[in-house]
C-alpha atoms as a PDB file:
ATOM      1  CA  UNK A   1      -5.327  32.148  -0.918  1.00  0.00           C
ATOM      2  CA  UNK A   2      -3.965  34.414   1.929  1.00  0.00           C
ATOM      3  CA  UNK A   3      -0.872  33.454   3.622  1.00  0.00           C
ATOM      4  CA  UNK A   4      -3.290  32.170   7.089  1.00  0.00           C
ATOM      5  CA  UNK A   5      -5.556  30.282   5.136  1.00  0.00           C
ATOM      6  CA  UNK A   6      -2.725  28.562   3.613  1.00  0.00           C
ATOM      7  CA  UNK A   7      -1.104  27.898   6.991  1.00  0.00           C
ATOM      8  CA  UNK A   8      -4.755  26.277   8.073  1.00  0.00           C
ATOM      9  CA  UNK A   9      -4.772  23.880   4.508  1.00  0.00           C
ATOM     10  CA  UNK A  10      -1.033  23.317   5.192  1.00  0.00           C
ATOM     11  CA  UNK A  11      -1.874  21.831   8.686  1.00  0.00           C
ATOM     12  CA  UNK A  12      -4.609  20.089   7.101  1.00  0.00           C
ATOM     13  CA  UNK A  13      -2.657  17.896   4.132  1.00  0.00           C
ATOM     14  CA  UNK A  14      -4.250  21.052   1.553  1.00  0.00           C
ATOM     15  CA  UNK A  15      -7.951  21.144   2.805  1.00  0.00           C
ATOM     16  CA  UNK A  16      -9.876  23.914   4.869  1.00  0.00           C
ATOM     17  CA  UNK A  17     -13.260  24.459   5.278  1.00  0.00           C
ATOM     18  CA  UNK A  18     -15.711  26.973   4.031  1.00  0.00           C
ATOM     19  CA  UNK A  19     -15.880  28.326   7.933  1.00  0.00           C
ATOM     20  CA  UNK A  20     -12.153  28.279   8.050  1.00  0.00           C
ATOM     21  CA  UNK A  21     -11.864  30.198   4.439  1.00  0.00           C
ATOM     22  CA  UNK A  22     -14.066  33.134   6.053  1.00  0.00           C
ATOM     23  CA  UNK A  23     -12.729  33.217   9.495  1.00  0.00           C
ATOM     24  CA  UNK A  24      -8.642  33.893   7.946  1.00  0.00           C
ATOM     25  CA  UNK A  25     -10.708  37.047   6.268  1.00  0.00           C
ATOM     26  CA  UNK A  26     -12.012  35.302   2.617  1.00  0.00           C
ATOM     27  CA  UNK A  27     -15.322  36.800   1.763  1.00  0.00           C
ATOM     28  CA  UNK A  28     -18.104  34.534  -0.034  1.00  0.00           C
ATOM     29  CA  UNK A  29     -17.219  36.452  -3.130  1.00  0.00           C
ATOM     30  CA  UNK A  30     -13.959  35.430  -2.795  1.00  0.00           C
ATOM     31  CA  UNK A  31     -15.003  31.444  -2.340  1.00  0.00           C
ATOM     32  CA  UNK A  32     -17.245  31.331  -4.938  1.00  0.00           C
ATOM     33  CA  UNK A  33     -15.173  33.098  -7.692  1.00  0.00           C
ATOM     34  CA  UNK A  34     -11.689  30.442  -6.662  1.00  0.00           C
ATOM     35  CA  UNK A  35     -14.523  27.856  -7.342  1.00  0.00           C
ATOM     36  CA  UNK A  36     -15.563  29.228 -10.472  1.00  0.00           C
ATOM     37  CA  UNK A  37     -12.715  29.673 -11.586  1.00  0.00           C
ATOM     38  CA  UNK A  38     -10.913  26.492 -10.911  1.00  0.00           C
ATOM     39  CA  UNK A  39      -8.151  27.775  -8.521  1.00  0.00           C
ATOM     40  CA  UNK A  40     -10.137  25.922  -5.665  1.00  0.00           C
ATOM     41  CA  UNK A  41     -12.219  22.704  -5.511  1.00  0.00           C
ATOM     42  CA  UNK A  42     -14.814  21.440  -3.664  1.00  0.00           C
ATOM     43  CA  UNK A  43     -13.347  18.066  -2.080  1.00  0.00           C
ATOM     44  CA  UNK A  44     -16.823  17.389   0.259  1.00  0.00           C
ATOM     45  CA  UNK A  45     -19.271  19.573   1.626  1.00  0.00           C
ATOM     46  CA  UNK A  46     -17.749  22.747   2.729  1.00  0.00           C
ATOM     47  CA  UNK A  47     -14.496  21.758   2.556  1.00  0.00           C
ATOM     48  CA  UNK A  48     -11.931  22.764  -0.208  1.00  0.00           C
ATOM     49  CA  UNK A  49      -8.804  22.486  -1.014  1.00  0.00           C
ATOM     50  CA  UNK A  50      -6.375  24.674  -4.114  1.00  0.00           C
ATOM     51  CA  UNK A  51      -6.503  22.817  -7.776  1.00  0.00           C
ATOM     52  CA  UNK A  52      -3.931  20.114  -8.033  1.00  0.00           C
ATOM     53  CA  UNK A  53      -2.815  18.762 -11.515  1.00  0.00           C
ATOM     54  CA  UNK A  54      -2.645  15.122 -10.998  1.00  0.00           C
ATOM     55  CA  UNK A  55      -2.545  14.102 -14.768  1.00  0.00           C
ATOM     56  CA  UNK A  56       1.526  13.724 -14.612  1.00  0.00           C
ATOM     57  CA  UNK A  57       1.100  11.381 -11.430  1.00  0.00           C
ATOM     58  CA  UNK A  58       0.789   7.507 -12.165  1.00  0.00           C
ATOM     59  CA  UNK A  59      -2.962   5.851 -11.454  1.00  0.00           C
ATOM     60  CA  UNK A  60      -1.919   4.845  -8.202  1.00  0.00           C
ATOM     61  CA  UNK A  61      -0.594   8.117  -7.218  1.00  0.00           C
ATOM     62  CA  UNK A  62      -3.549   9.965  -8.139  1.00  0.00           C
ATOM     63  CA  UNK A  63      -5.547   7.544  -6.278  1.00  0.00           C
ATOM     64  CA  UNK A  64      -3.750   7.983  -3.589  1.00  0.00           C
ATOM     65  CA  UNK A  65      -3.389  11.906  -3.197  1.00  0.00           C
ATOM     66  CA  UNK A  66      -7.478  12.395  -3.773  1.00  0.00           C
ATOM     67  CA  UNK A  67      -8.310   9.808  -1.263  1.00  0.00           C
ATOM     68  CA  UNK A  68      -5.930  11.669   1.253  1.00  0.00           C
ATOM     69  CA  UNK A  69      -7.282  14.926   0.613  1.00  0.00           C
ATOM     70  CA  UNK A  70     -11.063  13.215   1.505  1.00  0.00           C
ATOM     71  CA  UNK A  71      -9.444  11.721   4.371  1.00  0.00           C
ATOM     72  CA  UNK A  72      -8.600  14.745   6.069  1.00  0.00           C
ATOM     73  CA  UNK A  73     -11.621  17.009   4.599  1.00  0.00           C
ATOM     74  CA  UNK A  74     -13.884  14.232   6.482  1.00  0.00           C
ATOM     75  CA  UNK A  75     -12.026  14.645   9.678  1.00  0.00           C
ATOM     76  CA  UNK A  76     -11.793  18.446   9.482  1.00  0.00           C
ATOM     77  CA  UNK A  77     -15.361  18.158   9.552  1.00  0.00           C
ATOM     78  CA  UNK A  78     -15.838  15.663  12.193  1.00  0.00           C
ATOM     79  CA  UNK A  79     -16.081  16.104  16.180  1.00  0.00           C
ATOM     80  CA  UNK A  80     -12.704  16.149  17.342  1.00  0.00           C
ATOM     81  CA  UNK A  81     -12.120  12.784  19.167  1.00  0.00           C
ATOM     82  CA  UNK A  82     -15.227  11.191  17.739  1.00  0.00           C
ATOM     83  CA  UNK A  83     -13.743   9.053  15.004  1.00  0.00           C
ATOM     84  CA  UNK A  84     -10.286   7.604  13.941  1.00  0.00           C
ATOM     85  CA  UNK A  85      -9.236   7.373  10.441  1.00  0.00           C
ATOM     86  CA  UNK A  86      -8.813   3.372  10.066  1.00  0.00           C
ATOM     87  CA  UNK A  87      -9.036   1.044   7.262  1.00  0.00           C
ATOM     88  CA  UNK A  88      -8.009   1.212   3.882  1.00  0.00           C
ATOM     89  CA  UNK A  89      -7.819   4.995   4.711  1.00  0.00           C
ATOM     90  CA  UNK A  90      -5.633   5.232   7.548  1.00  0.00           C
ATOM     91  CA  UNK A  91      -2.857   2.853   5.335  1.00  0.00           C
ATOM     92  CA  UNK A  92      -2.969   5.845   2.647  1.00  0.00           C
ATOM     93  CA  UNK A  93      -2.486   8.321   5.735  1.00  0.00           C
ATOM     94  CA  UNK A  94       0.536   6.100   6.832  1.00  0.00           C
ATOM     95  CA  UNK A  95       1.887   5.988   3.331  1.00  0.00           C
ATOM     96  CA  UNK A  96       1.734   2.074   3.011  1.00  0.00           C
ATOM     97  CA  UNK A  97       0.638  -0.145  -0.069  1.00  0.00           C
ATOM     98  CA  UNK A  98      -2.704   0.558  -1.420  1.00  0.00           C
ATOM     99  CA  UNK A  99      -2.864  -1.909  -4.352  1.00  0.00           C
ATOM    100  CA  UNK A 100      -5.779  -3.649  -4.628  1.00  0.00           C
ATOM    101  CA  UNK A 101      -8.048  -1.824  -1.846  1.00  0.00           C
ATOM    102  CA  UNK A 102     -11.154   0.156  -2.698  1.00  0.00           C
ATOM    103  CA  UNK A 103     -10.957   3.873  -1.850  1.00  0.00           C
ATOM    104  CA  UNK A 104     -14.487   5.233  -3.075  1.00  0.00           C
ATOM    105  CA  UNK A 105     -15.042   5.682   0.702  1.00  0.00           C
ATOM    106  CA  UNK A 106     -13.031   7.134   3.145  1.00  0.00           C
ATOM    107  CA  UNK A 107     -13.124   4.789   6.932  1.00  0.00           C
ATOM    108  CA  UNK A 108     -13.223   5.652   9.700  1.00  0.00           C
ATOM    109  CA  UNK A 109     -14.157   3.528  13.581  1.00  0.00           C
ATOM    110  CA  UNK A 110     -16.377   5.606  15.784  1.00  0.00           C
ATOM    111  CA  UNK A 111     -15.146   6.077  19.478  1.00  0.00           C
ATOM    112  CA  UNK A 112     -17.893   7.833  20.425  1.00  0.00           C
ATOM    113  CA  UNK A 113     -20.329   4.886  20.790  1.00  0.00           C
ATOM    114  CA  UNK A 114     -22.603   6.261  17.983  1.00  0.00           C
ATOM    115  CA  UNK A 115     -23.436   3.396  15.737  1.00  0.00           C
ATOM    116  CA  UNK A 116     -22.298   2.561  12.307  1.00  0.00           C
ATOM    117  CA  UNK A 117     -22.800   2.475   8.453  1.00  0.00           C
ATOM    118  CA  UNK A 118     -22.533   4.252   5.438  1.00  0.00           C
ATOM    119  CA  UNK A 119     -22.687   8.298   6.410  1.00  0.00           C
ATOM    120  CA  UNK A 120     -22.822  10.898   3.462  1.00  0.00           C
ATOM    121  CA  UNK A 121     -20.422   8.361   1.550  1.00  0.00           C
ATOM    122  CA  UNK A 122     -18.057   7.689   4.582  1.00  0.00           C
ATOM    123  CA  UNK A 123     -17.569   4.445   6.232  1.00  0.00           C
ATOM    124  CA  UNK A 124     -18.110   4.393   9.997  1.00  0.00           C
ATOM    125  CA  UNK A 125     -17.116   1.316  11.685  1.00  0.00           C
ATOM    126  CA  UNK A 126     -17.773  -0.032  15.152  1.00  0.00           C
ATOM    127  CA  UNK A 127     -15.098  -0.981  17.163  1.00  0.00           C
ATOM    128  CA  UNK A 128     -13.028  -1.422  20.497  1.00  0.00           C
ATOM    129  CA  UNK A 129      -9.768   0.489  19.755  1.00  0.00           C
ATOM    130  CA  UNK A 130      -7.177   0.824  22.651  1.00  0.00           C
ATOM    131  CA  UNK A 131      -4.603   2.917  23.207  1.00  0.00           C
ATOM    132  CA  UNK A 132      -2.234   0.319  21.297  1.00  0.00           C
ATOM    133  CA  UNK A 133      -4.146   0.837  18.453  1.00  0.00           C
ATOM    134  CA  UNK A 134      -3.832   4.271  17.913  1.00  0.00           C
ATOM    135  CA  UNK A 135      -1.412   6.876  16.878  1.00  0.00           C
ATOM    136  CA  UNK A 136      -1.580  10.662  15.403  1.00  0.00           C
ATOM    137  CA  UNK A 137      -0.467  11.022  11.919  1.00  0.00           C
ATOM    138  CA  UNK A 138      -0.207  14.300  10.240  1.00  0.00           C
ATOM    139  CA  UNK A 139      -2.079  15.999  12.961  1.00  0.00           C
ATOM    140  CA  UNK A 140      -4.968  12.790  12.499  1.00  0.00           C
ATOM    141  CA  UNK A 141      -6.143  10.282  14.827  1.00  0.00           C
ATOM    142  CA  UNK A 142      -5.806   7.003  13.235  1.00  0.00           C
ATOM    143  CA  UNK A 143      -5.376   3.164  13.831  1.00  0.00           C
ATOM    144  CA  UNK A 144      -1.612   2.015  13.700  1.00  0.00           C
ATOM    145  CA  UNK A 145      -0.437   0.165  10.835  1.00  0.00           C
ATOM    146  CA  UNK A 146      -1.006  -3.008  12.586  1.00  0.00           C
ATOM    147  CA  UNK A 147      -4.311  -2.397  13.307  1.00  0.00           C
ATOM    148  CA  UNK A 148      -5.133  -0.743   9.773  1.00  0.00           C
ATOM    149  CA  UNK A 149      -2.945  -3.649   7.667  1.00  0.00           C
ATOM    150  CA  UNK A 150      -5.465  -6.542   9.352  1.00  0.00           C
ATOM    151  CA  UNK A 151      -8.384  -4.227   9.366  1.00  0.00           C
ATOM    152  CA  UNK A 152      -8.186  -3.671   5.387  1.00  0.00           C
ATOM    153  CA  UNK A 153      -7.274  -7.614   5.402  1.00  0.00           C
ATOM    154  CA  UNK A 154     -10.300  -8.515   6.734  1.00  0.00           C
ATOM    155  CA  UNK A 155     -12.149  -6.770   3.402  1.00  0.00           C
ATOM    156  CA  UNK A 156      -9.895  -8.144   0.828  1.00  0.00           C
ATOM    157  CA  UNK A 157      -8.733 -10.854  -1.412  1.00  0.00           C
ATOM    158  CA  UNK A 158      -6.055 -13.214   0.038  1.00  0.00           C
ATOM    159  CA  UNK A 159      -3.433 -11.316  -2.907  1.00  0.00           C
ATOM    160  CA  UNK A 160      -4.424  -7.862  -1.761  1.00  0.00           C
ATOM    161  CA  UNK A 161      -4.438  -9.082   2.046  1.00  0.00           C
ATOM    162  CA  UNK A 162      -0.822 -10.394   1.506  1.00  0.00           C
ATOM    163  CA  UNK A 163       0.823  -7.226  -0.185  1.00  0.00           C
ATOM    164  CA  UNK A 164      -0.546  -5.101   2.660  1.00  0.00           C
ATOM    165  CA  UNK A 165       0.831  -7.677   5.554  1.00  0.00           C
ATOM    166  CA  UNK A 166       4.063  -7.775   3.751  1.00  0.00           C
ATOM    167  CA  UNK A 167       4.547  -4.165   3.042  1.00  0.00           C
ATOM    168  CA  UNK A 168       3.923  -4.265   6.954  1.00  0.00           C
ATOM    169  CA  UNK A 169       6.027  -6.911   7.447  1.00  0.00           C
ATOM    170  CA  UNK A 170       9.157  -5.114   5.477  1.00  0.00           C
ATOM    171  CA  UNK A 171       8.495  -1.863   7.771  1.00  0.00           C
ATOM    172  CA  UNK A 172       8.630  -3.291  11.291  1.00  0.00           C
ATOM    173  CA  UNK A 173       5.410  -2.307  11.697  1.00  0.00           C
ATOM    174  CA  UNK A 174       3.970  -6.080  12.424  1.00  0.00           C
ATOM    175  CA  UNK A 175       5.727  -7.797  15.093  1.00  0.00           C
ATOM    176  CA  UNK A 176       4.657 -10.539  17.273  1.00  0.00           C
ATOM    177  CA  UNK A 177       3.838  -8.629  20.079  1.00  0.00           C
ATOM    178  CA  UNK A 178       1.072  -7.071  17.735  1.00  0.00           C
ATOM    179  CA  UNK A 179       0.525 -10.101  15.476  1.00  0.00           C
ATOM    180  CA  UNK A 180      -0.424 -12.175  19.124  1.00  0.00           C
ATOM    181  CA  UNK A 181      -2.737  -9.112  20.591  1.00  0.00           C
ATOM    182  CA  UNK A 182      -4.665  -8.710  17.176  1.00  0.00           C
ATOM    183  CA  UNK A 183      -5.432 -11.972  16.447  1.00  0.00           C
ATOM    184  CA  UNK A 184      -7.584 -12.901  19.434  1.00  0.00           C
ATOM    185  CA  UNK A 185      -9.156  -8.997  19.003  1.00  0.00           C
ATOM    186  CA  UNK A 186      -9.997 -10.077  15.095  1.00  0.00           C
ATOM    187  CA  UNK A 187     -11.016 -13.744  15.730  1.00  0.00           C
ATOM    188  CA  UNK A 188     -15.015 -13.045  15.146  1.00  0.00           C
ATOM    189  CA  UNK A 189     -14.130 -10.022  12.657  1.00  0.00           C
ATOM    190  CA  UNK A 190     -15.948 -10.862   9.463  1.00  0.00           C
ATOM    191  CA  UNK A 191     -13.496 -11.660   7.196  1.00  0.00           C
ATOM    192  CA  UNK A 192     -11.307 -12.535   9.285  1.00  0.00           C
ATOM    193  CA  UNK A 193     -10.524 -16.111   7.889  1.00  0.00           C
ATOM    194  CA  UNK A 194      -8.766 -14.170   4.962  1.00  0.00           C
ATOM    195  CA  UNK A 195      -6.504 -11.941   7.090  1.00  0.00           C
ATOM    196  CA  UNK A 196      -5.342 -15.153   9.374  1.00  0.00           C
ATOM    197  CA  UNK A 197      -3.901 -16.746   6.200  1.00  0.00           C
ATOM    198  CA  UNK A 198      -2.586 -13.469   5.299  1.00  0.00           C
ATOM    199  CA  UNK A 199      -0.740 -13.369   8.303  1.00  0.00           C
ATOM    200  CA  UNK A 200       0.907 -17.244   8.104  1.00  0.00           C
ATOM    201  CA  UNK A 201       1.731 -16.136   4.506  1.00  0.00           C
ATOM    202  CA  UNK A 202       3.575 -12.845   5.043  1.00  0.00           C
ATOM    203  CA  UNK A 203       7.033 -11.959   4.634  1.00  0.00           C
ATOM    204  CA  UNK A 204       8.473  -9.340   5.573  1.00  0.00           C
ATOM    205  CA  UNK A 205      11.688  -9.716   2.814  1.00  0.00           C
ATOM    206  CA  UNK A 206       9.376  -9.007  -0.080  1.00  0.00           C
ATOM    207  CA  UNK A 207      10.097  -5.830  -1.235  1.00  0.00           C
ATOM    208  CA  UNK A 208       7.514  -4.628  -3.627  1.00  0.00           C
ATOM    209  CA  UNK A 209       3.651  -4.915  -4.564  1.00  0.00           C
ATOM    210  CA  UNK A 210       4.606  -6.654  -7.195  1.00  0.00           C
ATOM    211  CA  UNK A 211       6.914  -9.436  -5.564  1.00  0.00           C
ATOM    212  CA  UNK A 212       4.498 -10.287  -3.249  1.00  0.00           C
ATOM    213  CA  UNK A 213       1.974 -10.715  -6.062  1.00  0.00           C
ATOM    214  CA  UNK A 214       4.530 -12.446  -7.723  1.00  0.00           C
ATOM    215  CA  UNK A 215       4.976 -15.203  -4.646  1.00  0.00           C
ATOM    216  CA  UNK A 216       0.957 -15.303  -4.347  1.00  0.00           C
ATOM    217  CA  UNK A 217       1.066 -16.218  -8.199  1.00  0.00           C
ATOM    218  CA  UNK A 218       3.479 -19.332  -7.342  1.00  0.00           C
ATOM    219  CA  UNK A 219       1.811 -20.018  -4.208  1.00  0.00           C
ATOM    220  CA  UNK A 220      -1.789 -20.373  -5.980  1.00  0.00           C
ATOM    221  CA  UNK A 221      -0.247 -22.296  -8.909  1.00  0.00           C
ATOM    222  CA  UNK A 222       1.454 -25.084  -6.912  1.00  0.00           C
ATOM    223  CA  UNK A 223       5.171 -23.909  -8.184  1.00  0.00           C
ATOM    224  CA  UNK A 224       8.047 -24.925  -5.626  1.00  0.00           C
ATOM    225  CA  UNK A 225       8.363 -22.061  -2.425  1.00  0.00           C
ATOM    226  CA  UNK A 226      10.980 -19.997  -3.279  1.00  0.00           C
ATOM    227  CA  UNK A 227      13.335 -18.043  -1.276  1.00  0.00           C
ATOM    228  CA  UNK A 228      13.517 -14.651  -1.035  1.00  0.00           C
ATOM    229  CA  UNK A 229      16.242 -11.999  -1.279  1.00  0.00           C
ATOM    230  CA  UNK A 230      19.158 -14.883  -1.431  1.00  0.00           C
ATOM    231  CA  UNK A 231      22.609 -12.996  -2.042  1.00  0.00           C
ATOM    232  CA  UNK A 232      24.785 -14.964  -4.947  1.00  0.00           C
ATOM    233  CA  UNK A 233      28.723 -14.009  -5.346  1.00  0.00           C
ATOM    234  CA  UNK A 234      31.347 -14.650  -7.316  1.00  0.00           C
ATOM    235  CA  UNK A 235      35.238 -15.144  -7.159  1.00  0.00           C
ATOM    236  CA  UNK A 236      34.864 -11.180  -7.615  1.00  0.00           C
ATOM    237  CA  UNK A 237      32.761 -11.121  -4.384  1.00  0.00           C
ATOM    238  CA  UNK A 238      28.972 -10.294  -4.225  1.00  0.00           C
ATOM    239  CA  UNK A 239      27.129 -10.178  -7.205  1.00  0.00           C
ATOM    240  CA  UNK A 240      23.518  -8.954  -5.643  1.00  0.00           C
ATOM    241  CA  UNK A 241      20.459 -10.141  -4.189  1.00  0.00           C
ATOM    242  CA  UNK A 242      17.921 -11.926  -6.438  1.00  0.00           C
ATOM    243  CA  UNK A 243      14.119 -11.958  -6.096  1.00  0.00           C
ATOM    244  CA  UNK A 244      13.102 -15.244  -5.705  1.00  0.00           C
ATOM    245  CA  UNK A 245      15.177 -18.606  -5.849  1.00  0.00           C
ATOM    246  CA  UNK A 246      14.358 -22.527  -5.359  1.00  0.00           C
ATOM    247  CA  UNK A 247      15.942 -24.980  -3.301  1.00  0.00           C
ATOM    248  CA  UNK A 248      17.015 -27.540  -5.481  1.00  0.00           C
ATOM    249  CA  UNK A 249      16.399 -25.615  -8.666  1.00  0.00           C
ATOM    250  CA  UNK A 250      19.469 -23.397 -10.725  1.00  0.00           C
ATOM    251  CA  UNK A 251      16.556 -21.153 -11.336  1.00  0.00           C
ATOM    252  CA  UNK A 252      16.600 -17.798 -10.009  1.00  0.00           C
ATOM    253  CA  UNK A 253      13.370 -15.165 -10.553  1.00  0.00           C
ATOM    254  CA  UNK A 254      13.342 -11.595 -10.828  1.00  0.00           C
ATOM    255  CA  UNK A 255      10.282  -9.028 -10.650  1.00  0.00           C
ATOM    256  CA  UNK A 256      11.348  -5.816 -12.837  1.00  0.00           C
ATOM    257  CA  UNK A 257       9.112  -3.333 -11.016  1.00  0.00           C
ATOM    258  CA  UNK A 258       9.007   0.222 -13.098  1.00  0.00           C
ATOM    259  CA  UNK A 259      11.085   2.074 -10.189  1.00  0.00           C
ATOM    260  CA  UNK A 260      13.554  -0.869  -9.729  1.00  0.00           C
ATOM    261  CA  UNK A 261      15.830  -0.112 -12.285  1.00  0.00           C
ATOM    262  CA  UNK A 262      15.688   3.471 -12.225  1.00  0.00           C
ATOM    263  CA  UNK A 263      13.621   3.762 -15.495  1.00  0.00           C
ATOM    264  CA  UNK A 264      15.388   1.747 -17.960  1.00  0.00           C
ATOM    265  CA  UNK A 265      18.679   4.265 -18.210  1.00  0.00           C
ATOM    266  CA  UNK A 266      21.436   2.900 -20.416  1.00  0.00           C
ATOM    267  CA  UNK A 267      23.897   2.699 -17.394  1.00  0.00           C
ATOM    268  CA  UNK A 268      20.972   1.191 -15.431  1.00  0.00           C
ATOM    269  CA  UNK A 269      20.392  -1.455 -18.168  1.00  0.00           C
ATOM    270  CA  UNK A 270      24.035  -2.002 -19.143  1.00  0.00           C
ATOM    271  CA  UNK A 271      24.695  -2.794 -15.016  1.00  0.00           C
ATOM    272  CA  UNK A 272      21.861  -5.898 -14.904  1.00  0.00           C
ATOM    273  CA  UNK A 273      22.683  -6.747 -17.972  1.00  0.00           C
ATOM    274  CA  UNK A 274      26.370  -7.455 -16.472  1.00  0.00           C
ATOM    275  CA  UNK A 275      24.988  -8.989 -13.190  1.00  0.00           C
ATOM    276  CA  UNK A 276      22.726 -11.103 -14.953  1.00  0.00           C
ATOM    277  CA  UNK A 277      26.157 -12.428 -16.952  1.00  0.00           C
ATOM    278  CA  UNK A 278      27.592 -13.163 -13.404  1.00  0.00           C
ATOM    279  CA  UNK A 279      24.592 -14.915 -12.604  1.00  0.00           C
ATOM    280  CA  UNK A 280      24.169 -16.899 -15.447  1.00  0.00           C
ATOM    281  CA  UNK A 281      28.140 -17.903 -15.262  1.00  0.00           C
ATOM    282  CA  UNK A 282      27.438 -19.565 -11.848  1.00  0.00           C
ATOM    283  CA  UNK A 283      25.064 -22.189 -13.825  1.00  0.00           C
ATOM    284  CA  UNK A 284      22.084 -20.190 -12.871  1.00  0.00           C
ATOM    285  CA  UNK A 285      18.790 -19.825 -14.668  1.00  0.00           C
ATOM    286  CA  UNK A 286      17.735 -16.260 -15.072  1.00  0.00           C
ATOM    287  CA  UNK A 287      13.813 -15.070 -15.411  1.00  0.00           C
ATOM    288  CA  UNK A 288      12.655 -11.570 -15.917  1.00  0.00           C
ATOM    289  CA  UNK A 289       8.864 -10.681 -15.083  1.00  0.00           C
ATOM    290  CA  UNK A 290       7.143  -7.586 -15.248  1.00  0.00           C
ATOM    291  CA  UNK A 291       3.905  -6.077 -14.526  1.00  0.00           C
ATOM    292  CA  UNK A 292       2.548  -6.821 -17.519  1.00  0.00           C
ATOM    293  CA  UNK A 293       3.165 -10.615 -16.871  1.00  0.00           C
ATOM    294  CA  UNK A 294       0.295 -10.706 -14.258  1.00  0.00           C
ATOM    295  CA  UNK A 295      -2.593  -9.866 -16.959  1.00  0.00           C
ATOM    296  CA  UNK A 296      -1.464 -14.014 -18.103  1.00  0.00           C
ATOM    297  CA  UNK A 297      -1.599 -15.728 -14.565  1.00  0.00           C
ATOM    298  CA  UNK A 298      -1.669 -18.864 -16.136  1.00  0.00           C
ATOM    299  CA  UNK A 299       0.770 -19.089 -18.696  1.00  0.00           C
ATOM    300  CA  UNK A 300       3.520 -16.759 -16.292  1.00  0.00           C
ATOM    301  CA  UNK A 301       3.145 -19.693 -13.790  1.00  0.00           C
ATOM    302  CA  UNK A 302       2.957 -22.318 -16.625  1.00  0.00           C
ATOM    303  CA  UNK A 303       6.716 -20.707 -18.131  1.00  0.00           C
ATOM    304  CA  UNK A 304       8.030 -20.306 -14.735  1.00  0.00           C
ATOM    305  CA  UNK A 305       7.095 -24.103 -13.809  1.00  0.00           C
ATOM    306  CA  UNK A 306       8.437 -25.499 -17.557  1.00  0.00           C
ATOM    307  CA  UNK A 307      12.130 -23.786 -16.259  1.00  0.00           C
ATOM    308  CA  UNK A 308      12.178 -25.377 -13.257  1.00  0.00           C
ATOM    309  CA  UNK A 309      11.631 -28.482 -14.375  1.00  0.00           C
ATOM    310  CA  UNK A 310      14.237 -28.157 -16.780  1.00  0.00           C
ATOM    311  CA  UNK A 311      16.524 -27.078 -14.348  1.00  0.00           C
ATOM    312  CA  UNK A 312      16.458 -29.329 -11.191  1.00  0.00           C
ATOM    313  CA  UNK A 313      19.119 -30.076  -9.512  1.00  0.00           C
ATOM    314  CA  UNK A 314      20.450 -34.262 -10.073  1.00  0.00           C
ATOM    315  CA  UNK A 315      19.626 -35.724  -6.620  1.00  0.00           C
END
């Protein structure tokens, strides 16, 4: 790749188009030997992008960095102005929670009044956007993360619907002044029923996919509403923040996401071990859940309950 056509793909989050390959002085010889050879691949039609090794990313990473390079090799071939990246699609462009959503399309919302559907595997939607909906990110047009958290809300499960509100939530990129505004605009959405409860559910002091999961888990099984991120101390002063914790219960609940603790280092380990002693030396209940918990919904909600139970509070 010559040092302008990599300026154009670095404008572009990697892609460029065949057009753009010959214009910066590439000859078709040139395209179709990087192709053959691997060095390039075709991401849609015409448009390309240099080889990436994605096998050392995690699942969701990968996910993540091929629907981002179809995002932007859809709009580099789009009329400029004539769609905005929204959905599902514009939350991977704003780097927000993806868990759960589909991305074997790309969406976008026409602003050109042309109508929608299903277009050579991309999802146009029809919609009123205003300018409060919109903002340019990474050189795209695309619906805000308000806008894109309820839109993708609208076409999920109540679990998925509440990570993405959360993650929201947790960014400041949710506040009433949007919540109020967005909630009359969505009130004959389809779907919309799912992303209202979302909405009442949401909290903003969940941290992680996997603690809001966590709280939908507890919510769906009838356990006690915890609290969330309640700092505990000590005669040696604060001891930390916990998860989850229950008024009226010396239980306390802790989601061990794989980046929380820094990959399971010794002096990682050694450190909760020694704040889970100070924890436990208050009278306190500790439980550890991890991802793997969630593949027995059940029986996680079933231990979690038995616990509490065990340890109420006298009256």
């Amino acid at each position: 790749m010559n040092q302008r056509l990599r300026l154009i793909a670095q404008r572009q989050g990697g892609v460029f188009s065949r057009r753009q390959a010959l214009a910066s002085g590439c000859t078709h010889e040139q395209i179709v030997r990087c192709l053959r050879d691997g060095s390039w691949e075709q991401i849609r039609r015409g448009q390309y992008a240099e080889t990436l090794d994605l096998t050392v990313l995690p699942s969701w990473e990968r996910a993540r960095t091929m629907h981002l390079r179809q995002v932007h090799a859809v709009m580099n071939a789009m009329r400029p102005g004539s769609v905005a990246v929204s959905h599902q699609s514009a939350l991977v462009l704003h780097g927000l929670p993806i868990w759960g959503l589909d991305l074997s399309r790309v969406h976008v919302t026409r602003l050109d009044g042309r109508s929608g559907g299903v277009v050579a595997g991309v999802q146009h939607h029809l919609g009123v956007l205003t300018d409060a909906d919109l903002e340019v990110v990474d050189g795209l047009l695309a619906t805000t993360i308000a806008r894109a958290t309820l839109e993708s809300a609208c076409t999920a499960s109540f679990e998925v619907a509440v990570v993405g509100v959360d993650a929201a939530l947790h960014a400041g990129q949710l506040g009433d002044d949007d919540v109020r505004r967005l909630r009359s605009v969505m009130a004959f959405w389809p779907g919309s029923v799912a992303a209202r409860e979302a909405l009442g559910f949401g909290n903003g002091l969940s941290e992680s996919v996997g603690e809001s999961r966590l709280r939908v888990l507890m919510y769906e099984r009838g356990l006690p509403r915890p609290r969330l991120q309640t700092e505990f101390r000590d005669r040696f002063g604060l001891i930390g923040r916990v998860d989850f914790d229950f008024d009226g219960y010396q239980t306390v609940v802790e989601f061990d996401g794989a980046v929380k603790y820094g990959g399971g280092s010794s002096e990682v380990l050694i450190r909760e071990k020694r704040r889970e002693d100070r924890l436990r030396a208050l009278g306190l209940t500790v439980i550890r859940t991890s991802w793997s918990d969630f593949d027995r919904p059940a029986e996680l909600a079933a231990d979690i309950l038995g616990v509490l139970n065990r340890h109420r509070r006298p009256a």
